[in-house]
Protein backbone atom coordinates (compact mmCIF):
# COMPACT_ATOMS: atom_id res chain seq x y z
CA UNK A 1 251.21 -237.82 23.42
CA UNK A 2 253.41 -234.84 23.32
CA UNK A 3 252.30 -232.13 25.47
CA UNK A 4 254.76 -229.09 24.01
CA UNK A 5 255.76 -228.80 20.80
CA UNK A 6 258.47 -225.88 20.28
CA UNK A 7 256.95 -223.45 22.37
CA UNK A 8 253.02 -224.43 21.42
CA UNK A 9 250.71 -226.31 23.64
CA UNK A 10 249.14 -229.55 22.39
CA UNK A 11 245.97 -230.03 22.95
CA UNK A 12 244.88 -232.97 20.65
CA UNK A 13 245.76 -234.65 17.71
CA UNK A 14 244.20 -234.06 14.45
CA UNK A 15 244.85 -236.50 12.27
CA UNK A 16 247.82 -239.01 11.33
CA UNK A 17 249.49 -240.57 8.29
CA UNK A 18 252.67 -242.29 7.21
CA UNK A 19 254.66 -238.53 7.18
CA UNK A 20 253.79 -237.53 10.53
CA UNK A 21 250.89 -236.36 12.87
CA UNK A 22 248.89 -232.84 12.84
CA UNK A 23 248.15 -231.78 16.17
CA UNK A 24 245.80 -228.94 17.43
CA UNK A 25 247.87 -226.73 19.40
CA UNK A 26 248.23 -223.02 20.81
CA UNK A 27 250.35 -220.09 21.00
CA UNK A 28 250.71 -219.40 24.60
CA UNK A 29 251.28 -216.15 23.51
CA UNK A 30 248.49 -214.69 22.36
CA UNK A 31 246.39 -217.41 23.12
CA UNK A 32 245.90 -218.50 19.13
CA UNK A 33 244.76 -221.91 18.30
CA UNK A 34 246.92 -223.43 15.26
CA UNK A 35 247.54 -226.56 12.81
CA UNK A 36 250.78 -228.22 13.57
CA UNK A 37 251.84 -230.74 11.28
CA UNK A 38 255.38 -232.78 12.14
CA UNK A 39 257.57 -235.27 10.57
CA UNK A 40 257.91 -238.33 12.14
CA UNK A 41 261.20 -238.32 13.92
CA UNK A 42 262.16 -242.27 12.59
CA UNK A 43 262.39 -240.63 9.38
CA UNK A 44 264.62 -237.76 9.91
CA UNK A 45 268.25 -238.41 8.60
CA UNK A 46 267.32 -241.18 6.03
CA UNK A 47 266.30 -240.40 2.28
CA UNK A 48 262.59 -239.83 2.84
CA UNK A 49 263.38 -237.90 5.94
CA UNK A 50 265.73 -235.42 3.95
CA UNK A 51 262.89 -234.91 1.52
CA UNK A 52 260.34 -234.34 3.56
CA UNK A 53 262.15 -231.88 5.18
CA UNK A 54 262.61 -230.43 1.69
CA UNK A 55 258.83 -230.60 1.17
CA UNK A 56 258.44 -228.72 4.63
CA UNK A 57 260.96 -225.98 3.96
CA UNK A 58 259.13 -225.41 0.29
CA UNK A 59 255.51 -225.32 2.30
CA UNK A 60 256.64 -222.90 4.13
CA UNK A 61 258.69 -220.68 2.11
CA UNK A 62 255.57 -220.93 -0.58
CA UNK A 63 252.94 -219.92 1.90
CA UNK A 64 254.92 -217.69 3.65
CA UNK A 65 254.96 -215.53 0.81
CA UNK A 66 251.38 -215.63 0.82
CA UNK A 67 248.66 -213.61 2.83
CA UNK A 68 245.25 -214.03 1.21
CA UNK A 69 241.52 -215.04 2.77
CA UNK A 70 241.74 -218.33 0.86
CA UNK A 71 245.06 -219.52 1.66
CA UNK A 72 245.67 -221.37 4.65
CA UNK A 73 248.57 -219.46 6.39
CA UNK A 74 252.26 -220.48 7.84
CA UNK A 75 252.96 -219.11 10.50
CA UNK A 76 256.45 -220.57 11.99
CA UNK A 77 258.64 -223.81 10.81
CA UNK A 78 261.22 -225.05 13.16
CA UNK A 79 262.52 -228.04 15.09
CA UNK A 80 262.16 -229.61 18.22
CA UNK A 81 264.93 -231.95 18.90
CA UNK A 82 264.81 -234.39 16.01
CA UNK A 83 260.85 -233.81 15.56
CA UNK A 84 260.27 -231.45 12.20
CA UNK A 85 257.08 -228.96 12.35
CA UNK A 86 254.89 -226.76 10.72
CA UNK A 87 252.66 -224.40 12.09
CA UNK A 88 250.02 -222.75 10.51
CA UNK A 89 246.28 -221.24 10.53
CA UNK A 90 243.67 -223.91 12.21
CA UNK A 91 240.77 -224.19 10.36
CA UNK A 92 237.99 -226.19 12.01
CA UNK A 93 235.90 -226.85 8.68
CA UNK A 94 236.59 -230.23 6.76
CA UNK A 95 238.37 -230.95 4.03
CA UNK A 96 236.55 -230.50 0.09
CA UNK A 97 237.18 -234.41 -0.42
CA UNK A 98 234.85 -235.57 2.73
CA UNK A 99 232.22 -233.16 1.58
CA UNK A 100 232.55 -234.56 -2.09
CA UNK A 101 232.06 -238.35 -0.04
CA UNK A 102 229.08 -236.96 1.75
CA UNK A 103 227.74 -235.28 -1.58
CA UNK A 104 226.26 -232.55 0.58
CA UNK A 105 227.51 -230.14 -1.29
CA UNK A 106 224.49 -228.32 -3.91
CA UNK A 107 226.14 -226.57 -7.09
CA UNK A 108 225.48 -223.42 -5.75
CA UNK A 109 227.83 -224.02 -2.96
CA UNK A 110 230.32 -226.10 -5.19
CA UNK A 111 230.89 -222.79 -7.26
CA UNK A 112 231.11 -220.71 -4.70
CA UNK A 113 234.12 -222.60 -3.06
CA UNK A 114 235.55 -223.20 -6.05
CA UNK A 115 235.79 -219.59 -7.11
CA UNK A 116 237.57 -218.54 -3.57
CA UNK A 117 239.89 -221.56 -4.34
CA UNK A 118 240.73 -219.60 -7.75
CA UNK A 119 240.78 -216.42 -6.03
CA UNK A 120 243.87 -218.09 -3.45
CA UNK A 121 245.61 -219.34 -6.53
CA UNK A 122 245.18 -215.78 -8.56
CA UNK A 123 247.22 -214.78 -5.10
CA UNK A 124 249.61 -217.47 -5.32
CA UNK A 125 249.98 -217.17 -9.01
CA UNK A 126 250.99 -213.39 -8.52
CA UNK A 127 253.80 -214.02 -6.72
CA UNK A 128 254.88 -216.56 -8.80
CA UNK A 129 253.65 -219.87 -7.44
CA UNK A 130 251.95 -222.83 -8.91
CA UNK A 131 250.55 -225.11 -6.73
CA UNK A 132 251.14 -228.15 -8.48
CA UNK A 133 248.68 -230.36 -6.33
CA UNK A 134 245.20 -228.60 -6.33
CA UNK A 135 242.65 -231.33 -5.64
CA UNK A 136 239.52 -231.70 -3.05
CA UNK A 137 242.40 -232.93 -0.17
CA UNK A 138 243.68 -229.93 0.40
CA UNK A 139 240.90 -227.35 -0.06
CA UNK A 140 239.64 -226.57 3.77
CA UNK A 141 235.83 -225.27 3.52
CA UNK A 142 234.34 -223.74 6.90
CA UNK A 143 230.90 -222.68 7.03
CA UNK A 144 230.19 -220.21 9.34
CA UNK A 145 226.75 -218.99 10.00
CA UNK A 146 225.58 -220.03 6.47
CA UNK A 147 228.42 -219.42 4.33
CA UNK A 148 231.03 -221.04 3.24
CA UNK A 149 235.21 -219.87 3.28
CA UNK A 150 237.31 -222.34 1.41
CA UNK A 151 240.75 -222.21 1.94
CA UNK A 152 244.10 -223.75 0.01
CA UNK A 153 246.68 -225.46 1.87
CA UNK A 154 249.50 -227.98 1.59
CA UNK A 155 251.91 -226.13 -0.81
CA UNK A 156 254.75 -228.95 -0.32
CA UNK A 157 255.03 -229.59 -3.91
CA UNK A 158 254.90 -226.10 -5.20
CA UNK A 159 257.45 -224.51 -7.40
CA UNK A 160 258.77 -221.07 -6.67
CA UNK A 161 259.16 -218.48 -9.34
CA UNK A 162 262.99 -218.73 -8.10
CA UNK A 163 263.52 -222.71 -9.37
CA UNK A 164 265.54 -223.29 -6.47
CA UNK A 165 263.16 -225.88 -5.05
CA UNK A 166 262.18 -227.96 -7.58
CA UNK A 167 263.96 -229.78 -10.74
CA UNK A 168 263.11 -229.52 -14.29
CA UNK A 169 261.33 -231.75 -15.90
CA UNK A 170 260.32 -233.14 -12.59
CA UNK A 171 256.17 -234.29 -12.24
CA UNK A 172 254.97 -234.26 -8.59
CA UNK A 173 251.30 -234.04 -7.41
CA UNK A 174 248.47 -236.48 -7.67
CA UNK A 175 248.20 -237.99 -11.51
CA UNK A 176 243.96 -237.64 -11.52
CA UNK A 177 244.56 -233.40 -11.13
CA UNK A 178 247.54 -233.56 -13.10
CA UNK A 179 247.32 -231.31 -16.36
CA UNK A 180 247.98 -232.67 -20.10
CA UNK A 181 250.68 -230.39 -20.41
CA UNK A 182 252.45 -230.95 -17.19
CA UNK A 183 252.17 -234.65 -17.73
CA UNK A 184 253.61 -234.64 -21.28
CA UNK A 185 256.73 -231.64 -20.40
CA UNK A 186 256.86 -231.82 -16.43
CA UNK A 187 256.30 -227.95 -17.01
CA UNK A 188 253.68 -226.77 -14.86
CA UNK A 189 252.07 -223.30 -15.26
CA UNK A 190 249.49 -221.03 -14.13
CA UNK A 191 247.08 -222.81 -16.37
CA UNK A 192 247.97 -226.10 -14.66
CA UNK A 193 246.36 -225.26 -11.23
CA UNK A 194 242.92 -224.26 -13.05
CA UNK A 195 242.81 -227.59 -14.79
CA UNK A 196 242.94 -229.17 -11.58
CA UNK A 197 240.00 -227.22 -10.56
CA UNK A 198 238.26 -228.13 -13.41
CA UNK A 199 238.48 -231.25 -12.41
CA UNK A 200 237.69 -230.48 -8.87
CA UNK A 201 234.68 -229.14 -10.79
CA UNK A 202 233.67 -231.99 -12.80
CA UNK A 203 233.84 -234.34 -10.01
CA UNK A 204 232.05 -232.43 -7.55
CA UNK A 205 229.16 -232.06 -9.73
CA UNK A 206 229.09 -235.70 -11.50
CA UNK A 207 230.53 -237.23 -8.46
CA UNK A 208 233.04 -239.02 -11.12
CA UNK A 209 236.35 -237.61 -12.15
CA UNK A 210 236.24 -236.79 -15.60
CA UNK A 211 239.39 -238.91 -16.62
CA UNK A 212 239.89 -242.53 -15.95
CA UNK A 213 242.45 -245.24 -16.43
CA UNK A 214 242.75 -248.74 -15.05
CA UNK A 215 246.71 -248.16 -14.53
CA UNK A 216 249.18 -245.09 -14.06
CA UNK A 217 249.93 -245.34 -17.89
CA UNK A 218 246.35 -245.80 -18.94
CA UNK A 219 244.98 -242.33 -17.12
CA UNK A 220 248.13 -240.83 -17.96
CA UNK A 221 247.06 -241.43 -21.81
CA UNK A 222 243.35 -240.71 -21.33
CA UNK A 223 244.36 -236.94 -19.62
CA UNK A 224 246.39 -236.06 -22.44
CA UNK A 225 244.32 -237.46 -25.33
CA UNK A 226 240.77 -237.97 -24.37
CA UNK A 227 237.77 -235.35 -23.88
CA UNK A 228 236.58 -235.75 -20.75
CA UNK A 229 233.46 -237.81 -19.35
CA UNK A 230 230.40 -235.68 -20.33
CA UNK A 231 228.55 -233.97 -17.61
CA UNK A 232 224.97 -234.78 -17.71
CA UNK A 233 222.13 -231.74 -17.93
CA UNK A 234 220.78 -232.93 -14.86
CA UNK A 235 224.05 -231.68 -12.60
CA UNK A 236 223.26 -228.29 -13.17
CA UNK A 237 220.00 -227.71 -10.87
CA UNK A 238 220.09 -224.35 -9.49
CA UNK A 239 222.71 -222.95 -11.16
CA UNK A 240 223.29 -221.76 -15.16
CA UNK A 241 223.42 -224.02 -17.85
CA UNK A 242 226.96 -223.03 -18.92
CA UNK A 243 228.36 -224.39 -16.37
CA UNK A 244 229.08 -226.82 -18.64
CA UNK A 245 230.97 -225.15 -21.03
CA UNK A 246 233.42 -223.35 -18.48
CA UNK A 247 234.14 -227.06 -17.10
CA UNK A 248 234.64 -227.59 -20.63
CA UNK A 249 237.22 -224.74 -20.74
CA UNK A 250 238.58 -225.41 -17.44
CA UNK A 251 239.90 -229.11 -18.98
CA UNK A 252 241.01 -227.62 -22.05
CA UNK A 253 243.99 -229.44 -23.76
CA UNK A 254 245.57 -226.60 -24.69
CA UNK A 255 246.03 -224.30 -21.47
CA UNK A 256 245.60 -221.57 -23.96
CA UNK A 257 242.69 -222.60 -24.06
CA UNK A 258 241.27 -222.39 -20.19
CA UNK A 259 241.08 -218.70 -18.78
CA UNK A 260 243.63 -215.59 -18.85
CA UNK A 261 244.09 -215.97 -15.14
CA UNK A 262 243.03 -217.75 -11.86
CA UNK A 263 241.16 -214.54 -11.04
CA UNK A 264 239.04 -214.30 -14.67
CA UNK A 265 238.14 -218.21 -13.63
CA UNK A 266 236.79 -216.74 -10.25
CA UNK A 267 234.69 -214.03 -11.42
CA UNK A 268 233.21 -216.87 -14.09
CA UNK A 269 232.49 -219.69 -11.59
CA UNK A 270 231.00 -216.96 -9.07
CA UNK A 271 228.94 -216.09 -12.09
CA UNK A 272 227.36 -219.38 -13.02
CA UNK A 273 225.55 -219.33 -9.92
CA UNK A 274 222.92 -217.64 -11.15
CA UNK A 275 220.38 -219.73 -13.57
CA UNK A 276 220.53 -217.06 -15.46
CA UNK A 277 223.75 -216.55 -16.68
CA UNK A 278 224.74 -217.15 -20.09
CA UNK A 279 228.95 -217.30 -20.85
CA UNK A 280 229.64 -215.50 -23.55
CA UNK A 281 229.64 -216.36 -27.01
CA UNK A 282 233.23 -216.96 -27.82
CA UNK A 283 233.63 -218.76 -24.13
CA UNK A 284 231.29 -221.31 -24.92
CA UNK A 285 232.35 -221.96 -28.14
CA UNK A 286 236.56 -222.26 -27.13
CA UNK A 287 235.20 -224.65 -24.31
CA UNK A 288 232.65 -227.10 -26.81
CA UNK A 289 235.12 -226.56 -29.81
CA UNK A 290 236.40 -230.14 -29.66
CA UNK A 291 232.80 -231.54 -29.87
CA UNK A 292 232.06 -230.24 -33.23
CA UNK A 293 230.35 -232.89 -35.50
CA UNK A 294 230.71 -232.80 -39.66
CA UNK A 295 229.57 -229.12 -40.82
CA UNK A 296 230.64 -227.58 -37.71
CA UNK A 297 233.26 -224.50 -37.66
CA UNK A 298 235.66 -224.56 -34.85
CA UNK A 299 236.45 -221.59 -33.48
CA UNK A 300 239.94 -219.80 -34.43
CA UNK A 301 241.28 -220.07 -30.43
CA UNK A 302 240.34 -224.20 -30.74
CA UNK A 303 242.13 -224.28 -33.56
CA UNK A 304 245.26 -223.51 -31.81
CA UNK A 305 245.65 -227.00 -30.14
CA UNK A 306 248.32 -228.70 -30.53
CA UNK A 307 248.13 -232.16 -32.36
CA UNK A 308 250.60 -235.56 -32.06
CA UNK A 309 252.19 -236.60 -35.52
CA UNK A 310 251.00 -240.03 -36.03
CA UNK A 311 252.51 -242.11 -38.73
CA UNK A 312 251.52 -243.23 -41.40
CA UNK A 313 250.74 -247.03 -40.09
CA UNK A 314 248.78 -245.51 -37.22
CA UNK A 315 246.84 -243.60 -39.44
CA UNK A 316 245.68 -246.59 -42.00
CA UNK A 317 245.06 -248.66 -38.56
CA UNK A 318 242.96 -245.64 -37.22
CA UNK A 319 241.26 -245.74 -40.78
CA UNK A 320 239.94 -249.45 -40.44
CA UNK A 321 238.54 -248.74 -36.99
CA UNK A 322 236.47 -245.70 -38.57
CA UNK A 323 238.20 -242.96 -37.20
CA UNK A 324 239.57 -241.68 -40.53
CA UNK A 325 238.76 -238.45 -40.54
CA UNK A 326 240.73 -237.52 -37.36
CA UNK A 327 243.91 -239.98 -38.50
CA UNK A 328 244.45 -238.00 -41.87
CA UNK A 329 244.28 -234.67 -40.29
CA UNK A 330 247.44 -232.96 -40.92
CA UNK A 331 248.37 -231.20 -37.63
CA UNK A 332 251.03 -228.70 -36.63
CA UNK A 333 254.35 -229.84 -35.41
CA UNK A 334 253.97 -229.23 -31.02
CA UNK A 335 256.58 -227.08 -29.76
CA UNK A 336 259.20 -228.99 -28.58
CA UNK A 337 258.60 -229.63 -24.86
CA UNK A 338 260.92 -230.27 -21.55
CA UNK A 339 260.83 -234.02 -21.47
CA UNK A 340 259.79 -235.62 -18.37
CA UNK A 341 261.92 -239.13 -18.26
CA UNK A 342 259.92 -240.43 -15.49
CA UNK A 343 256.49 -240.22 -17.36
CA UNK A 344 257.97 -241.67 -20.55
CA UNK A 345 258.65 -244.57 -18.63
CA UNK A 346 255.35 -244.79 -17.29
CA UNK A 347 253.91 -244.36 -20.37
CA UNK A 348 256.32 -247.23 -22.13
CA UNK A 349 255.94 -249.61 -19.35
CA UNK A 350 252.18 -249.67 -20.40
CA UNK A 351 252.48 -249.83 -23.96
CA UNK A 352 254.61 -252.91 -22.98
CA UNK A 353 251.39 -253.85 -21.35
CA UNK A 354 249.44 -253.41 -24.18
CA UNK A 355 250.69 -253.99 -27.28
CA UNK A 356 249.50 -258.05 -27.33
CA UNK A 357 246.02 -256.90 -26.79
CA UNK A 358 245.56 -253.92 -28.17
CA UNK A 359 248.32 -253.11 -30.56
CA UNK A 360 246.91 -250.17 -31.59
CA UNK A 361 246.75 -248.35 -28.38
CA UNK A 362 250.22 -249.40 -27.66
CA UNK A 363 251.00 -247.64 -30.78
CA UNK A 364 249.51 -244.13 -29.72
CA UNK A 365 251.30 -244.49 -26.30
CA UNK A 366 254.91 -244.89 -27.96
CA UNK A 367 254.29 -242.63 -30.73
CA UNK A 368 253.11 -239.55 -27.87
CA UNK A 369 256.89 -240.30 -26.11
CA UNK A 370 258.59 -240.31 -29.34
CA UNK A 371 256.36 -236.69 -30.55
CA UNK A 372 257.21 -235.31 -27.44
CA UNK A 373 260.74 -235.56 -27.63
CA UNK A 374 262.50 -232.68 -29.42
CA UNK A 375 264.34 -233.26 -32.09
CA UNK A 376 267.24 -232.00 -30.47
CA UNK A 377 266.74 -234.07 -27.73
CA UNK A 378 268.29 -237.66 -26.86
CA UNK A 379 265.12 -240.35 -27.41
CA UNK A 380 264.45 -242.88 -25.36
CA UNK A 381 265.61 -246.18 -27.05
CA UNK A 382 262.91 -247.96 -25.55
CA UNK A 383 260.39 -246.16 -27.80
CA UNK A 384 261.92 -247.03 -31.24
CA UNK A 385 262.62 -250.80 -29.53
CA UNK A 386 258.87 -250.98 -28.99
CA UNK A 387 257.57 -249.04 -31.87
CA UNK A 388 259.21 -251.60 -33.77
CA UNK A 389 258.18 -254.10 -32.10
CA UNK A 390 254.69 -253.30 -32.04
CA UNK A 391 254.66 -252.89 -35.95
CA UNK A 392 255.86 -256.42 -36.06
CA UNK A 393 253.06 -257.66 -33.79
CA UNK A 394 251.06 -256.02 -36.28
CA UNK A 395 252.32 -257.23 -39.25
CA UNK A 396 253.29 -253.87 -40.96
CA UNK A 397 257.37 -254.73 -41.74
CA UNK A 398 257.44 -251.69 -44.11
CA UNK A 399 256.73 -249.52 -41.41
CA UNK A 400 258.87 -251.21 -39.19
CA UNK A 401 261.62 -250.90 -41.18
CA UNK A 402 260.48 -246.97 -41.72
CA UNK A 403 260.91 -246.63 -38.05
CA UNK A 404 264.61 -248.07 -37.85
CA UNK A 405 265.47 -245.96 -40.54
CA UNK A 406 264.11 -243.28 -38.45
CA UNK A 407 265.68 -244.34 -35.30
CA UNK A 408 269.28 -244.85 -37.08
CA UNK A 409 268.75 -240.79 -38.32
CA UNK A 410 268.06 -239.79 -34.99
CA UNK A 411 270.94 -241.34 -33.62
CA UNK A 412 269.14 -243.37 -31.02
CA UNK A 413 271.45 -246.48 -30.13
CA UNK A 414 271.02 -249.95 -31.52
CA UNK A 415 272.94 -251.45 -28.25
CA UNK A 416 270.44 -249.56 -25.59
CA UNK A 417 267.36 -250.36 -27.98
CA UNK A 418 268.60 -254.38 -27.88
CA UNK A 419 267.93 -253.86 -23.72
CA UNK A 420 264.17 -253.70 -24.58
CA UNK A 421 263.30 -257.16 -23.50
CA UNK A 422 260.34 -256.90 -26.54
CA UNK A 423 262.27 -255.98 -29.09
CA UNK A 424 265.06 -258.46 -28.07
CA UNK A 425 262.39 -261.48 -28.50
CA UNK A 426 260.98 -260.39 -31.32
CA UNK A 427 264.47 -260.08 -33.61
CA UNK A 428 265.06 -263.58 -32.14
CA UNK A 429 261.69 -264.97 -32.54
CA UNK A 430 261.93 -263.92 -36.07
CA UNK A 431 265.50 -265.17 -36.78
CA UNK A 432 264.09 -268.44 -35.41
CA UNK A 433 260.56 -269.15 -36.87
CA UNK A 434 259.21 -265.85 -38.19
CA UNK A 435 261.59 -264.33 -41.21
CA UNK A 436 259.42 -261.79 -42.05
CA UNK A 437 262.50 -259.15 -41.75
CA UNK A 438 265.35 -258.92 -44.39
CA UNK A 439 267.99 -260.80 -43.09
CA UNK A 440 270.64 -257.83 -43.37
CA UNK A 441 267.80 -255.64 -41.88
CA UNK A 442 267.40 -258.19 -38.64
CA UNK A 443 271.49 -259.12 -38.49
CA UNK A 444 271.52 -255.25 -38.59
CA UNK A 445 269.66 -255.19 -35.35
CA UNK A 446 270.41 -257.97 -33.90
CA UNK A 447 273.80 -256.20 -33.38
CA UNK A 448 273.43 -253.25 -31.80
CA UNK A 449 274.38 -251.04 -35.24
């Protein structure tokens, strides 16, 4: 083992990965322990090495902006022959994810930490920084002499009010945190770091996260679409009731929805750890307003989310599986979004997935890509390919041929969409066996117009 980095003593290590090592080290100096986390040298001067030094110089530019109580803070980033480091503020507590493992943690104490973790983003947030990869990993909790001091770290994926470190569109983090809207744009905002808390939140007090999936496309469709896993009454011992609803509000779909700020979050969490405290009226109700049954009134904020435009097909298959109501619900047209290429592909490859077994779902998964593509936008031609080819699966040719109508006026191209493997089959299949497509309609296809 090393026994200098840079100018710092080394005096054990920490902890390892596949990016580096984190060594305990000291300023001979002034005599200050610190954090020092490296970069393998075998991986300096290939691809991953380049961005991991990227990720370094954005950690430290991020939390170098930063001095706060419940921010973990950078103190020096340099080099050492080939060997990359970071140093920063040693913390000798644990991480939030081995106390979530030891489920040690009462609610009490949850809320508390949670609420300084809000209080270190309202900092960040200030100064124009969204963390981007809030989860229990890299929240460091120290108690000291019966109370606890959480503090954020690890702000390698975090995007600077200046844009020069990160790319539109682009979706980085850890998907089970991620927030609706930065999954469906790659836009992340203020509002995206407090629905990773609420997660944070929900799992810490269920010991569950609130969203599954049994692949990347799967939870990826459950975040943006689904409410999340109820919390049961019985979570809440020692601490107030509406707890519930501000985990409720934390998750909100619309991060209109979830609180003004990091710091209005704070002062609520800190709250709720007294039995006695009741949110107020219109919190509770913006948090529960998705849960209202027949008779209910939504409030006027709730009303503000923003709904997908299913077609018509979707709607009448919707209808035979009971959920009518919700299918012929006319919703507003979204606001037309960045696109993020990389989670439409995610999202595709498992409608691919799907769409023998569960047509259906398959559907919803295409049609979100498709509604979250501005109109002004180029599509994917892999949507329209397996739109199409879902509605054949399906047996609905009148909305099939609705949808390459639609794809011909949006200009999406018949040559790319004949690359979609599915759709490719199915034209052939039917040309073959099937002929349940006009002939002009499946010659039409079949080359590339």
């Amino acid at each position: 083992m090393r026994t200098h980095i840079g100018k710092f003593e080394i005096l054990r290590l920490l902890g390892q990965g596949a990016m580096g090592e984190v060594y305990l080290g000291r300023d001979p100096g002034i005599g200050r322990e610190v954090a020092i986390k490296t970069i393998r040298p075998s991986l300096v001067g290939e691809t991953a090495g380049v961005d991991l030094r990227d990720r370094f110089a954005r950690e430290a530019k991020a939390a170098g902006l930063l001095h706060h109580p419940n921010v973990v803070t950078v103190f020096e980033f340099g080099t050492d022959g080939d060997l990359l480091y970071l140093v920063m503020e040693y913390v000798p507590g644990e991480d939030l994810a081995t106390l979530f493992n030891r489920d040690e943690l009462t609610p009490s104490d949850l809320l508390e930490i949670l609420a300084q973790v809000c209080e270190g983003l309202a900092q960040a947030h200030k100064h124009g920084i969204i963390h981007r990869d809030v989860k229990p990993s890299n929240v460091m909790v120290l108690r000291e002499e019966g109370s606890l001091h959480a503090k954020i770290m690890d702000f390698g994926v975090a995007k600077l009010s200046e844009g020069d470190l990160t790319q539109t569109g682009q979706v980085v983090g850890t998907l089970a945190y991620m927030a609706p809207e930065y999954l469906r744009t790659g836009h992340a905002e203020p509002a995206s770091d407090l629905f990773s808390v609420g997660v944070m939140l929900h799992e810490g007090l269920s010991g569950e996260k609130p969203f599954r999936g049994g692949t990347t496309g799967a939870m990826v469709y459950t975040i943006i679409h689904d409410e999340p896993r109820p919390l049961e009454d019985t979570v809440f011992e020692g601490v107030s009731p509406s707890v519930k609803a501000l985990a409720c509000r934390l998750l909100a779909k619309d991060p209109g929805v979830r609180f003004s700020g990091a710091a209005e979050a704070a002062r609520a969490l800190r709250a709720a750890k007294n039995p006695t405290w009741v949110a107020p009226l219109d919190d509770a109700t913006v948090a529960l307003a998705g849960k209202t049954g027949r008779g209910d009134h939504p409030s006027e904020t709730a009303t503000r989310r923003r709904s997908l435009r299913w077609p018509l097909g979707l709607a009448l298959a919707l209808l035979a599986a009971g959920g009518g109501w919700w299918a012929l619900r006319r919703p507003r047209k979204p606001e037309a979004p960045v696109v993020s290429p990389h989670m439409n592909d995610v999202v595709l490859e498992e409608a691919a997935r799907q769409m023998d077994a569960k047509p259906e779902h398959a559907l919803k998964l295409v049609q979100e890509v498709i509604d979250a593509t501005p109109d002004n936008a180029p599509m994917d031609p892999d949507a329209y390919a397996l739109k199409m080819a879902i509605y054949y699966r399906m047996g609905l040719m009148e909305m099939l041929e609705a949808t390459a109508q639609e794809a011909w006026d949006r200009k999406v191209s018949g040559a790319e969409m004949l690359k979609n493997a599915r759709f490719k089959a199915m034209l052939e299949k039917d040309k073959m066996h099937g002929k349940k497509l006009s002939p002009e309609l499946r010659d039409r296809l079949l080359k590339g117009l």
